[in-house]
Protein backbone atom coordinates (compact mmCIF):
# COMPACT_ATOMS: atom_id res chain seq x y z
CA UNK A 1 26.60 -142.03 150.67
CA UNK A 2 29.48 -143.55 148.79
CA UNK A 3 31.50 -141.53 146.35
CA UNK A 4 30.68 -143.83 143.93
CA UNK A 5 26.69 -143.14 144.34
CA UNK A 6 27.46 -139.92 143.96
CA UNK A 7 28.99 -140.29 140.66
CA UNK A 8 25.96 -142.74 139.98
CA UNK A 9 23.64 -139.61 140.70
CA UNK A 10 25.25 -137.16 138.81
CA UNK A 11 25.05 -139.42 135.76
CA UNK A 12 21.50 -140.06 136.20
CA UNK A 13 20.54 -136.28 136.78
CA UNK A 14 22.73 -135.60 133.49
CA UNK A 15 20.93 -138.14 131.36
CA UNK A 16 17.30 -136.28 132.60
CA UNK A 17 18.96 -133.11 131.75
CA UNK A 18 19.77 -134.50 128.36
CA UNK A 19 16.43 -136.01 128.06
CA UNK A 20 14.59 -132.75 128.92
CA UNK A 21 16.59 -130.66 126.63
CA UNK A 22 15.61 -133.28 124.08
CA UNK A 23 12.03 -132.77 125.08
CA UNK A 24 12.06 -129.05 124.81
CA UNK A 25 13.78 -129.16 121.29
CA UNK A 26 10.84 -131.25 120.07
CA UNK A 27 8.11 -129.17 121.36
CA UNK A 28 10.03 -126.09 119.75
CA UNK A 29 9.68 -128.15 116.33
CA UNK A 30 6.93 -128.78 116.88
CA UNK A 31 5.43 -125.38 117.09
CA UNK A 32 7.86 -124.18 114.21
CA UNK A 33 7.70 -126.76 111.49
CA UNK A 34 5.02 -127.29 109.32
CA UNK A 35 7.20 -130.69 108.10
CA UNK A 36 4.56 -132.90 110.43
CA UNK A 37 6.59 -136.46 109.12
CA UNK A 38 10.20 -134.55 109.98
CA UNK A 39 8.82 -133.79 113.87
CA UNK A 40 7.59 -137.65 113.95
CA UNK A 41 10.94 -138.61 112.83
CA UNK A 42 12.68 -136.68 115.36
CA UNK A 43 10.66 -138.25 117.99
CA UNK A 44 11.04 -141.69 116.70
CA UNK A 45 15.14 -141.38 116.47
CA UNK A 46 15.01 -139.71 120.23
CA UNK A 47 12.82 -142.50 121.41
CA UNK A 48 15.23 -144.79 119.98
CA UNK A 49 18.53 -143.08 121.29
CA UNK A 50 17.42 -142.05 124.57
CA UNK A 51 15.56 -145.49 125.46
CA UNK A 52 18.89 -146.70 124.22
CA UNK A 53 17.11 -149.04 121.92
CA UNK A 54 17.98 -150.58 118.61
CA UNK A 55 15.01 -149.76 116.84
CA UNK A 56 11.67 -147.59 117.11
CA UNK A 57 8.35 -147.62 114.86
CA UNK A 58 5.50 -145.04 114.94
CA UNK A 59 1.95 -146.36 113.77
CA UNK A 60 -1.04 -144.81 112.85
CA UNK A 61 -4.45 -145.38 113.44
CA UNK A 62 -6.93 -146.12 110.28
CA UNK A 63 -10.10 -146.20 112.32
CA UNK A 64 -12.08 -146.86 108.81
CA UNK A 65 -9.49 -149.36 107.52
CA UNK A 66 -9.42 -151.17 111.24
CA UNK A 67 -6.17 -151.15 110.59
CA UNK A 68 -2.81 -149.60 112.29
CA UNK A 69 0.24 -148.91 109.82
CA UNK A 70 3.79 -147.81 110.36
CA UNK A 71 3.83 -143.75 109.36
CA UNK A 72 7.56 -143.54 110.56
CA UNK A 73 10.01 -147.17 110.93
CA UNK A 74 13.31 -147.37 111.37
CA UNK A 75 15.14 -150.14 109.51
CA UNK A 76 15.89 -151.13 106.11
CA UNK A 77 14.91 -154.00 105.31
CA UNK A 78 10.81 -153.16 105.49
CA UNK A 79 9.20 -150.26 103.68
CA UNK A 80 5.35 -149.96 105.85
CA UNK A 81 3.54 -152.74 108.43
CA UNK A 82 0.23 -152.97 108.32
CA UNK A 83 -1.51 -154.40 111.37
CA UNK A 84 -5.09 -155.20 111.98
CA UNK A 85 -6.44 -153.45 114.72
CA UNK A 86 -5.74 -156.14 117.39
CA UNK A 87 -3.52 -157.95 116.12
CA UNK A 88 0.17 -158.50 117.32
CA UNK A 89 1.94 -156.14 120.27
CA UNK A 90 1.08 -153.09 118.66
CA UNK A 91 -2.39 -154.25 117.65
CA UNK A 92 -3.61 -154.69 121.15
CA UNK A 93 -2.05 -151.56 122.14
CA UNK A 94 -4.15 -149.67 119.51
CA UNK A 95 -7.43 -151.94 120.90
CA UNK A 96 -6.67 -151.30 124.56
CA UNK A 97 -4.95 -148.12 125.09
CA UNK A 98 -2.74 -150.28 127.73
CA UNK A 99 0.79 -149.67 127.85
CA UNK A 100 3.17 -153.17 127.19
CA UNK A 101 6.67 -153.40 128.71
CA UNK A 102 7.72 -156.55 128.06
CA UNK A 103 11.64 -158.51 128.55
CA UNK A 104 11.06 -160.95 126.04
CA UNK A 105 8.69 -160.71 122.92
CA UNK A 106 8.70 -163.75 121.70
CA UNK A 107 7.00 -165.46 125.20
CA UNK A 108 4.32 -162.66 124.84
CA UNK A 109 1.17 -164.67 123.47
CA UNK A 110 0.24 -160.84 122.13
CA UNK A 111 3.35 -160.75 120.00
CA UNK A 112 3.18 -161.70 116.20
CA UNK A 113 6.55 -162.65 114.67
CA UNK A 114 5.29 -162.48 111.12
CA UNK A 115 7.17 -158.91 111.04
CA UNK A 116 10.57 -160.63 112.38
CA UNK A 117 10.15 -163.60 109.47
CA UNK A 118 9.84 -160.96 107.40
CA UNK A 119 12.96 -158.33 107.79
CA UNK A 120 15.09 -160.32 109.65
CA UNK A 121 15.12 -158.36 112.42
CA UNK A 122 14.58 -160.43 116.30
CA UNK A 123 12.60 -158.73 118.40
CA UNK A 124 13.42 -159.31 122.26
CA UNK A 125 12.54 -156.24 124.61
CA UNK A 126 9.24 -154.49 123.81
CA UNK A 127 7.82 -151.36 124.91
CA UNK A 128 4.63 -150.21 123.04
CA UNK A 129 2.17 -147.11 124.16
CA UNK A 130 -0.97 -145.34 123.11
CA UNK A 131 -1.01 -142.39 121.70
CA UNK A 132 -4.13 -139.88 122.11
CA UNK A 133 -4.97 -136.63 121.45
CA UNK A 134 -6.25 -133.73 123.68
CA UNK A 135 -9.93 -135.41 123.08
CA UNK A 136 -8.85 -138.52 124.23
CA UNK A 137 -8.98 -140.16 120.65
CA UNK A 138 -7.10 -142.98 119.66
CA UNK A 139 -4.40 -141.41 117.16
CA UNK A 140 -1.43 -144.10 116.64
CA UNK A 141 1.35 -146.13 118.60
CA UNK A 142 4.67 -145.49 119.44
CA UNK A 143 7.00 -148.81 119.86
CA UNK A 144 10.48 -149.14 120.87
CA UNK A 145 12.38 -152.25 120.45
CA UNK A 146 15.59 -153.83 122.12
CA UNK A 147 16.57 -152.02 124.67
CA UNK A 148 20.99 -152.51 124.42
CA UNK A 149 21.20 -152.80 127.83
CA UNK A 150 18.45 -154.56 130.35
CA UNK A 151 15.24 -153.60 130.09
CA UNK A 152 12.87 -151.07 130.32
CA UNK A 153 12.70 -148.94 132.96
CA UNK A 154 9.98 -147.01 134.35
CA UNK A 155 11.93 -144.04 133.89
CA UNK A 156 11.81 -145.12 130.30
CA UNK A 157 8.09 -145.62 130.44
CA UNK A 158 7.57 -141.89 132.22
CA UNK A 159 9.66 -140.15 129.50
CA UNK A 160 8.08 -142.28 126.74
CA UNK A 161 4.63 -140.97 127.93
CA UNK A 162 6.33 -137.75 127.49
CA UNK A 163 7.32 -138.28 123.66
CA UNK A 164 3.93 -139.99 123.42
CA UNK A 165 2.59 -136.77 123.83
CA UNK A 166 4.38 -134.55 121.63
CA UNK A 167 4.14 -137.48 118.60
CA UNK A 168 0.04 -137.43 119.18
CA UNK A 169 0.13 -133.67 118.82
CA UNK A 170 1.98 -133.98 115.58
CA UNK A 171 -0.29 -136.40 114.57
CA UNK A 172 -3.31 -134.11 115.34
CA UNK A 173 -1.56 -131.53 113.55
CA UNK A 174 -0.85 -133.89 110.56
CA UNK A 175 -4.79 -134.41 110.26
CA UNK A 176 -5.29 -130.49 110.36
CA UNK A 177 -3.06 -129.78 107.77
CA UNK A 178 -4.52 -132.89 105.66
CA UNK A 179 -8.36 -131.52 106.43
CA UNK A 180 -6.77 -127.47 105.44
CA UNK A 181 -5.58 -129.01 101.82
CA UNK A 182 -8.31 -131.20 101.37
CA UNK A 183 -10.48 -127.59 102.43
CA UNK A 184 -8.26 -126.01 100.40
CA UNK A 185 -8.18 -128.41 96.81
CA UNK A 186 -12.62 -128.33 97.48
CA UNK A 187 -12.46 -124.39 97.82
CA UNK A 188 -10.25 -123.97 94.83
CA UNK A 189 -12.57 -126.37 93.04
CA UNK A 190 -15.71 -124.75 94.25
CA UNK A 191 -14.18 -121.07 92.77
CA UNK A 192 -13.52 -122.83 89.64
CA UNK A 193 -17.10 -124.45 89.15
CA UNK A 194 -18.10 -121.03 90.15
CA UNK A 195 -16.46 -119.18 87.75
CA UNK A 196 -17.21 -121.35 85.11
CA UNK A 197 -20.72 -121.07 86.43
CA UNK A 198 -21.01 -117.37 86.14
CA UNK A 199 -19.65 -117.93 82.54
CA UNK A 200 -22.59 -120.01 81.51
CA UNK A 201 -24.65 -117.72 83.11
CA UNK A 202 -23.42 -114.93 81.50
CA UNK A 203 -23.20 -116.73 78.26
CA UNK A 204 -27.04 -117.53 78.99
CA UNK A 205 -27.83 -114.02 79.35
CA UNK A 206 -26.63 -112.95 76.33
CA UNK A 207 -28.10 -115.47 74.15
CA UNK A 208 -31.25 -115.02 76.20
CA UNK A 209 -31.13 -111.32 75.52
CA UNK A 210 -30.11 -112.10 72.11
CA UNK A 211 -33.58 -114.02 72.17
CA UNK A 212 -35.95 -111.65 73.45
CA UNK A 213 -34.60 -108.64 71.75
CA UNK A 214 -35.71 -110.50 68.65
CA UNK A 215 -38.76 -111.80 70.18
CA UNK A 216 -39.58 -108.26 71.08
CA UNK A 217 -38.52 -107.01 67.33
CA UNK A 218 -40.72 -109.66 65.94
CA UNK A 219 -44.13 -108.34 68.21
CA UNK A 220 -43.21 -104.39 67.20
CA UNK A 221 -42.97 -105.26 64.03
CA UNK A 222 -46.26 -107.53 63.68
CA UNK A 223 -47.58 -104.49 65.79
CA UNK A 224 -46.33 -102.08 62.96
CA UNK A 225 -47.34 -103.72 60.60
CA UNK A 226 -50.76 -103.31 61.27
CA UNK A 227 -50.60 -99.93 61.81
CA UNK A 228 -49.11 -99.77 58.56
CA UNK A 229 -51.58 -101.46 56.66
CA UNK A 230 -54.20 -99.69 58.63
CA UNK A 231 -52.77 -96.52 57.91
CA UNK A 232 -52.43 -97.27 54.24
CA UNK A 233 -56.07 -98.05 53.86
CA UNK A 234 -57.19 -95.20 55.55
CA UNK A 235 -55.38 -93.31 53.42
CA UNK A 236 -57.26 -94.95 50.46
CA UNK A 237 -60.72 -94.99 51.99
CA UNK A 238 -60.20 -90.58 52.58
CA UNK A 239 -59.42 -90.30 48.79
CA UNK A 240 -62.51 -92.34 48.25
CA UNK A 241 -64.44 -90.13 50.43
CA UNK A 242 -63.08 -86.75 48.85
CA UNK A 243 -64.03 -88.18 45.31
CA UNK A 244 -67.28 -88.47 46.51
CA UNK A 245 -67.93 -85.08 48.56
CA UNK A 246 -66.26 -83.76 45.57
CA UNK A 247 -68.95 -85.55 43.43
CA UNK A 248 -71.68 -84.28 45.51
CA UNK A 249 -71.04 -80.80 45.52
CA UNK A 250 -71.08 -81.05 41.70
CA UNK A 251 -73.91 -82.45 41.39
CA UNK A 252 -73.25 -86.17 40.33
CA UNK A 253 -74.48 -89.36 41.54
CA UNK A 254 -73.24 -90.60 44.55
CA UNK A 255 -72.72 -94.88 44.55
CA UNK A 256 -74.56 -95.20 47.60
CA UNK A 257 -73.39 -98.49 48.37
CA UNK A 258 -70.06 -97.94 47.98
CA UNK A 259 -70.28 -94.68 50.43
CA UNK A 260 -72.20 -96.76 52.87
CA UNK A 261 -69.53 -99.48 52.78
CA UNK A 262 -66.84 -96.38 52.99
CA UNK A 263 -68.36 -95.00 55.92
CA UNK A 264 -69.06 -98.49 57.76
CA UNK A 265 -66.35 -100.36 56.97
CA UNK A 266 -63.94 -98.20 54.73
CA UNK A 267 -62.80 -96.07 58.08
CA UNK A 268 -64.04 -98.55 60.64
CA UNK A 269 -61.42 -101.37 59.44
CA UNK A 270 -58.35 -99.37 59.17
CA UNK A 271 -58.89 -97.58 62.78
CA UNK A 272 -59.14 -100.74 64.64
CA UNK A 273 -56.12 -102.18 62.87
CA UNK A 274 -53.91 -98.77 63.88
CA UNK A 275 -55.44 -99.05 67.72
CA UNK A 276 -54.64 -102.85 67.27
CA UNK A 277 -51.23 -102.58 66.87
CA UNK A 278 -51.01 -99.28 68.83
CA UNK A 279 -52.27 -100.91 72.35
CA UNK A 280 -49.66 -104.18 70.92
CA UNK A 281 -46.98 -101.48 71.25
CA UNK A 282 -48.03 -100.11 74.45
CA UNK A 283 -48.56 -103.04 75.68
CA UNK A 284 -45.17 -104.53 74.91
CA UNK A 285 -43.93 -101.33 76.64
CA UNK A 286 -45.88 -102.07 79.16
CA UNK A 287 -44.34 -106.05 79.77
CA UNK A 288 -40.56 -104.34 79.64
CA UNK A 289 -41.39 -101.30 82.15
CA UNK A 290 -42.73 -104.14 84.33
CA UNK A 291 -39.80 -106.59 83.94
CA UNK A 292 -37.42 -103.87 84.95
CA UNK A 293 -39.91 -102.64 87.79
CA UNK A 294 -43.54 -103.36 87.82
CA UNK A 295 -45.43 -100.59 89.55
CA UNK A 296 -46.41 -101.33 93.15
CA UNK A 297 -50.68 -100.74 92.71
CA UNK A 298 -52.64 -100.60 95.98
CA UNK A 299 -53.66 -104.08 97.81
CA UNK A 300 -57.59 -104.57 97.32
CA UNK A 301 -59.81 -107.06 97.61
CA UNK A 302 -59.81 -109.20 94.46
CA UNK A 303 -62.37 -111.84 93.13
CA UNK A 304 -60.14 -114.78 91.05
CA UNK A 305 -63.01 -116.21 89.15
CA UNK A 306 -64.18 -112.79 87.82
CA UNK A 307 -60.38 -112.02 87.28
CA UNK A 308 -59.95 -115.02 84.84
CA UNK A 309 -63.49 -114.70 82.66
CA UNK A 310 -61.74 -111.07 81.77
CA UNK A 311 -58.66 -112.65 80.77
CA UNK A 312 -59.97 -115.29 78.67
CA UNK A 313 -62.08 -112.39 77.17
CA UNK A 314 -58.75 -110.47 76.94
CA UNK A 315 -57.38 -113.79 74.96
CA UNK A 316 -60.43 -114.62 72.79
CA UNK A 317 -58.86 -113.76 69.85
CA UNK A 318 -55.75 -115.68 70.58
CA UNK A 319 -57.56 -118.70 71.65
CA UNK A 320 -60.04 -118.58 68.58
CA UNK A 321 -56.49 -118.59 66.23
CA UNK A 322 -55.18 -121.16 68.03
CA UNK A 323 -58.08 -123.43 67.59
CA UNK A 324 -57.99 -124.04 71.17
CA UNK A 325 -61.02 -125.96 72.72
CA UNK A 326 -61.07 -123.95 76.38
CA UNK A 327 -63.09 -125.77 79.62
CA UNK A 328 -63.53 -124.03 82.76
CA UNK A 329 -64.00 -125.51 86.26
CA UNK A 330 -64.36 -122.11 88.68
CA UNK A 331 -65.10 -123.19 92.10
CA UNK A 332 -66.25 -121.01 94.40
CA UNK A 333 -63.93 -118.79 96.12
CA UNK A 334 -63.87 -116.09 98.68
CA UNK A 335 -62.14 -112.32 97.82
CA UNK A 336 -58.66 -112.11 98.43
CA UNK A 337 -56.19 -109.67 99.19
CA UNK A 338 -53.86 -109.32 96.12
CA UNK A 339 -52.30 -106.30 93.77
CA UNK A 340 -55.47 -107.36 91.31
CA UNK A 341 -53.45 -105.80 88.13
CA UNK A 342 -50.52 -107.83 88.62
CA UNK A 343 -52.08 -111.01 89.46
CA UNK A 344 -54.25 -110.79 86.11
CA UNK A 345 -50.91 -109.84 84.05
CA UNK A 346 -49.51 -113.24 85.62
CA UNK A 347 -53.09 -115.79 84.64
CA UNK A 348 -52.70 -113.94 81.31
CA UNK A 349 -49.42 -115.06 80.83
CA UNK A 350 -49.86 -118.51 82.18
CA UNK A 351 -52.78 -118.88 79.70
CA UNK A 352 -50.66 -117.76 76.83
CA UNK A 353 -48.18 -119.52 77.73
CA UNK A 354 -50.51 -122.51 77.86
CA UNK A 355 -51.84 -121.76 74.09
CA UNK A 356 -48.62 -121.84 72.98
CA UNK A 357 -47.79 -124.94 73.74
CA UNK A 358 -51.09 -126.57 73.29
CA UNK A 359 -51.00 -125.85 69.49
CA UNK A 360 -47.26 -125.60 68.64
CA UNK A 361 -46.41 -128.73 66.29
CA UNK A 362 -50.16 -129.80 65.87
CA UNK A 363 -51.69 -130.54 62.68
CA UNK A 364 -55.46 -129.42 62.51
CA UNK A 365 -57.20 -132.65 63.16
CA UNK A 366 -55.21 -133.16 66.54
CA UNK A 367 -57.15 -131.62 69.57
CA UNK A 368 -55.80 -128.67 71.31
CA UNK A 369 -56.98 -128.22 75.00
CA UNK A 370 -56.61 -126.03 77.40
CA UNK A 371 -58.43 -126.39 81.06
CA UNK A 372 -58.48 -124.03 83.47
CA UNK A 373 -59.37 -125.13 87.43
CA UNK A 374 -60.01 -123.01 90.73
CA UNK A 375 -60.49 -124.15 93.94
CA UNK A 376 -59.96 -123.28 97.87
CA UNK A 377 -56.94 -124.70 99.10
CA UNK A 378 -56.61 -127.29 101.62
CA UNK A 379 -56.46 -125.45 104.60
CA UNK A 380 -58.59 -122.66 103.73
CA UNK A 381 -56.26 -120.22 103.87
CA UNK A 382 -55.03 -119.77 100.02
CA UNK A 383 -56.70 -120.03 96.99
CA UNK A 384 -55.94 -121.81 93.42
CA UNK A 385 -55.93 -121.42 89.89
CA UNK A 386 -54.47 -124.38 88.13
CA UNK A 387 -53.57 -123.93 84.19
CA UNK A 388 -53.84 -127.58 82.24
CA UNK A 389 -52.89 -127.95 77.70
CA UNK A 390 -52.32 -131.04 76.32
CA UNK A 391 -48.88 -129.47 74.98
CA UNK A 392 -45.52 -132.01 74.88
CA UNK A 393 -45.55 -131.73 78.55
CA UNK A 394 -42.47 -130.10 80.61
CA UNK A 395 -39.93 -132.98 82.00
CA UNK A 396 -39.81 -133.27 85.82
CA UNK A 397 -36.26 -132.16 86.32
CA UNK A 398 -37.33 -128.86 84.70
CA UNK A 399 -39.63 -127.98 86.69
CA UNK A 400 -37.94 -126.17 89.11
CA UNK A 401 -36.20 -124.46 86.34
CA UNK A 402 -39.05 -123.29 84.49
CA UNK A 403 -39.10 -119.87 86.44
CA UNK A 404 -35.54 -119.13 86.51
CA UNK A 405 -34.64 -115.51 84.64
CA UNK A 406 -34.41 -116.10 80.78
CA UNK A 407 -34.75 -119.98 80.89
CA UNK A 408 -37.37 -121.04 78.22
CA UNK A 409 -37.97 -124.21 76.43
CA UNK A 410 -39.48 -123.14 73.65
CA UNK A 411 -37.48 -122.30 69.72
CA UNK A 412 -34.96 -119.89 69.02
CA UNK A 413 -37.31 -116.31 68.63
CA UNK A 414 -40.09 -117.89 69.85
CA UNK A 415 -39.51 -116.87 73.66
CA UNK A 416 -36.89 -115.40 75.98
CA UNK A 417 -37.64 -116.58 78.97
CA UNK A 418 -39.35 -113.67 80.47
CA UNK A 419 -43.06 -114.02 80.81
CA UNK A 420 -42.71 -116.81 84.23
CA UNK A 421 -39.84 -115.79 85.46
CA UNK A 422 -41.56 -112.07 86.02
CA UNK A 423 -44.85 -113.85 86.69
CA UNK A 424 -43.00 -115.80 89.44
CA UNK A 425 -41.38 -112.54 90.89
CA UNK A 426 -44.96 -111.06 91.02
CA UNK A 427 -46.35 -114.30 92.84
CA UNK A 428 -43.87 -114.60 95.25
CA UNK A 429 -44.38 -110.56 95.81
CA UNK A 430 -48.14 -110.95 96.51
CA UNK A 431 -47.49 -113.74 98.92
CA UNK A 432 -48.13 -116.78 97.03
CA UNK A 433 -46.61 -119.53 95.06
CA UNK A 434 -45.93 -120.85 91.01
CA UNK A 435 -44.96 -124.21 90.50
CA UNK A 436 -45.30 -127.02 88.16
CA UNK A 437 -46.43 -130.11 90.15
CA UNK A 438 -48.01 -133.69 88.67
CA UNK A 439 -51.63 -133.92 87.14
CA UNK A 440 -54.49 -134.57 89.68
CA UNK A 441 -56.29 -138.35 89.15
CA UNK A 442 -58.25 -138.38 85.70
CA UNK A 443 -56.42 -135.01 84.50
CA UNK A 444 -54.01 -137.03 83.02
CA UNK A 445 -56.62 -138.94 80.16
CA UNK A 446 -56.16 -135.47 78.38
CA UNK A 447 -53.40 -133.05 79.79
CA UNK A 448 -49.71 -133.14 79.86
CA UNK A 449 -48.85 -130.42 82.16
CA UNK A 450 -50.38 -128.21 85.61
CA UNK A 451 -49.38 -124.85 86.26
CA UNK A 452 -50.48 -123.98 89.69
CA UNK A 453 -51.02 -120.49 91.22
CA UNK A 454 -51.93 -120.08 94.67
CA UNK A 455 -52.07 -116.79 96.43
CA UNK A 456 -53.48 -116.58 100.24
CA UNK A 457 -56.38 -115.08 100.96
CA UNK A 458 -55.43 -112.51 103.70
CA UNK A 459 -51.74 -111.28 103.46
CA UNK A 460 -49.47 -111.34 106.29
C-alpha cells in the first residue's frame, strides 16, 4: 500500500467520522427540540454539505391533496413546489418508494424541468429517496441536487438513507405535535362549550325553580283558599245553628227548612271544601317528598286496566272542568310486577298532563279529546298504556327532551317541568320505558300527540 493510499484512507475514515458526528448531533436534536421545521432544516443543510451538493429540498406527502410539496428548500429564488403525486423526479419517488441516483437530470424521462424554468436554477446530478416512518408509511422526500464534484456515490446513498431516517422521524413527530394542538384547540373548545353549558343549565334551573316555586304557590294557595272559604262558612252555618238551639230551648219556632238545609248542606258544604283543599295540600306535599325521594313501596302484582279506571275516577272532576270528551280502549292484559303506587302517580300525571294541553287555548265549541289505549306488547313480554289529546302537538326534536329535569313547554307559572321528568325516573325505576313516539294509522284523524308507557310484565 502506497503512502499516498494511505493518506487517501485516512481522509475517507475522517469524512465518516465527520459524517457520524453529524448524525449523532441530529438525533440529539432531535430528541431535544420541540422546533420540528429547525431539525428538518438541519438535516436538509447536512444533506447538502456532506453530499457536497449545491442544493437540497425536503417534501412532504399530502396523501388527501395527492400532492407532494416542499416543507424545507434551499434557494432563493422559489418560496414552496408543489408536485402531483407522480409527477417529475420527486413525484415518482413519492409513487414508488424507489430510490433515483441519477448523473444527468435533464436525460431522465422522470425529470420535469418546469421547476428549473422557473427559478433559474439547472438541475444536473439528482439523488431523490423515500422517506417512511416506523409503520412503513409514506411520509415525504428528501432530494439533493448537484453534487460539486462527480456524482453520487453509494456511500452518499448509505448515509442519505441514514438522514432519511432521522428527517421521517421528525416528520412523524411534526404530525404528533400537529394532532396534540389540534387535541389540544378541540379540548379547550370542548371545556368552553362545557362551561357555558353548565351555565345554561344552571341558568335553567333557576328559572325552572323560579317556575315551580310559583307553580307550587299558586296550588297552596287555590288549596287555601278553599279551606278558607270553607272555614268561613262553617263559621256562619254554627252561628246559624246556635240561633236556633238557642231558639228552641226558648220555646220559639224553629224554620224547619232552613235547619234542614243547615244540617244537610250548611255543614256538609264547608267540610268538603276544608278536606278539599286539605288532601290538595297533602297531596302537593306528597309530589315534592316524592321528587326529592319517592318511597320505595313493595313490588306486587298489579292489574293496569283496573289501575287507570281509578285514576280517571281520581280525575273526574278535572276532566268534567275541562270539558274533556274521554274514550277508552283497555285491552286485555295480564298482572304485572310493578311498585302499583308509583306507577298510578305516573298515568295520573300523564293524564293531567294530557288535559292540559287538550283544552289550553280552546274556545268552547272546539272539541277537546283525550284517548287512552292499552295493549300487550309485541313480544309479550311488556305491557302498554298509550295517552292520546288533540292538544298543539309536541315537535319531534322535543321529544327526547320532554323528560329532561325542569324542561316544560308549557307558560310561565303554568308548569316547572317536574311532573315527567319524575314520572320518567319512576318508569325507568320499575323497569320500563316513557317516550313520545308518532301516532298509530287512523290515530292521527283526531290526535296530535302519543305518550307511551310500557312496563314489563315480570321484572328482571
Amino acid at each position: 500500500m502506497t503512502e499516498e493510499s494511505k493518506d487517501e484512507r485516512l481522509a475517507r475514515l475522517e469524512k465518516e467520522n465527520a459524517r457520524l458526528r453529524l448524525l449523532t448531533d441530529i438525533n440529539r436534536r432531535l430528541h431535544e427540540s420541540l422546533d420540528v421545521d429547525r431539525v428538518l432544516f438541519t438535516i436538509v443543510e447536512v444533506a447538502t454539505n456532506s453530499l457536497e451538493a449545491e442544493r437540497s429540498t425536503l417534501y412532504v406527502v399530502d396523501n388527501e391533496a395527492g400532492e407532494i410539496w416542499s416543507r424545507i428548500l434551499q434557494g432563493e429564488n422559489v418560496r414552496e413546489i408543489r408536485l402531483k403525486i407522480g409527477d417529475g423526479i420527486a413525484g415518482y419517488v413519492a409513487k414508488t418508494g424507489e430510490t433515483v441516483n441519477i448523473a444527468d437530470a435533464h436525460k431522465d424521462d422522470r425529470f420535469d424541468p418546469n421547476t428549473d424554468l422557473k427559478t433559474g436554477f439547472r438541475t444536473r446530478s439528482m439523488l431523490c429517496m423515500p422517506l417512511d416512518d416506523h409503520d412503513g408509511k409514506r411520509v415525504g422526500v428528501i432530494q439533493v441536487m448537484n453534487k460539486t464534484n462527480g456524482e453520487f456515490t453509494e456511500d452518499d446513498e448509505e448515509y442519505l438513507a441514514a438522514l432519511g431516517v432521522q428527517a421521517a422521524l421528525s416528520l412523524q413527530n411534526a404530525q404528533f405535535v400537529t394532532n396534540l394542538s389540534e387535541l389540544s384547540r378541540k379540548n379547550e373548545r370542548l371545556v368552553e362549550l362545557l362551561e357555558q353549558r353548565l351555565k345554561d343549565l344552571q341558568d335553567l334551573k333557576m328559572v325552572s325553580m323560579k317556575h315551580m316555586a310559583r307553580g307550587i304557590a299558586h296550588e297552596v294557595n287555590n288549596m287555601l283558599a278553599k279551606i278558607k272559604g270553607g272555614a268561613q262558612s262553617l263559621e256562619q252555618t254554627v252561628d246559624d245553628l246556635k240561633e236556633v238551639l238557642r231558639a228552641v230551648t226558648e220555646g220559639e219556632e224553629v224554620d224547619v227548612d232552613e235547619l234542614t238545609y243547615l244540617v244537610e248542606e250548611g255543614l256538609p258544604f264547608p267540610l268538603e271544601g276544608i278536606l278539599e283543599g286539605s288532601n290538595g295540600i297533602a297531596e302537593i306535599v306528597k309530589r315534592i317528598r316524592g321528587f326529592v325521594k319517592l318511597d320505595q313501596g313493595a313490588i306486587q302484582y298489579s292489574k293496569i286496566n283496573e289501575d287507570l279506571n281509578d285514576v280517571i275516577k281520581v280525575c273526574a272532576a278535572d276532566l268534567s272542568e275541562a270539558k274533556i270528551t274521554l274514550k277508552t280502549e283497555l285491552n286485555d292484559l295480564p298482572a304485572i310486577e310493578c311498585r302499583s303506587r308509583e306507577v298510578n302517580m305516573v298515568m295520573r300525571e300523564l293524564l293531567r298532563n294530557a288535559i292540559y294541553y287538550a283544552s289550553d287555548g280552546k274556545d268552547e265549541s272546539e272539541p277537546r279529546l283525550i284517548l287512552v289505549r292499552t295493549s300487550l306488547g309485541d313480544d309479550g313480554k311488556c305491557v302498554e298504556a298509550s295517552f292520546l289529546d288533540n292538544g298543539p302537538g309536541i315537535p319531534e326534536e322535543s321529544w327526547q327532551n320532554i323528560f329532561d329535569l325542569f324542561y316544560t313547554t308549557k307558560p310561565e307559572g303554568s308548569g316547572y317541568g317536574l311532573g315527567l321528568s319524575e314520572c320518567y325516573s319512576v318508569v325507568k325505576r320499575n323497569g320500563g320505558n316513557l317516550s313520545v313516539e308518532k301516532l298509530e294509522p287512523g290515530d292521527e284523524k283526531e290526535y296530535n300527540t302519543r305518550v307511551v308507557l310500557r312496563l314489563p310484565v315480570v321484572r328482571e
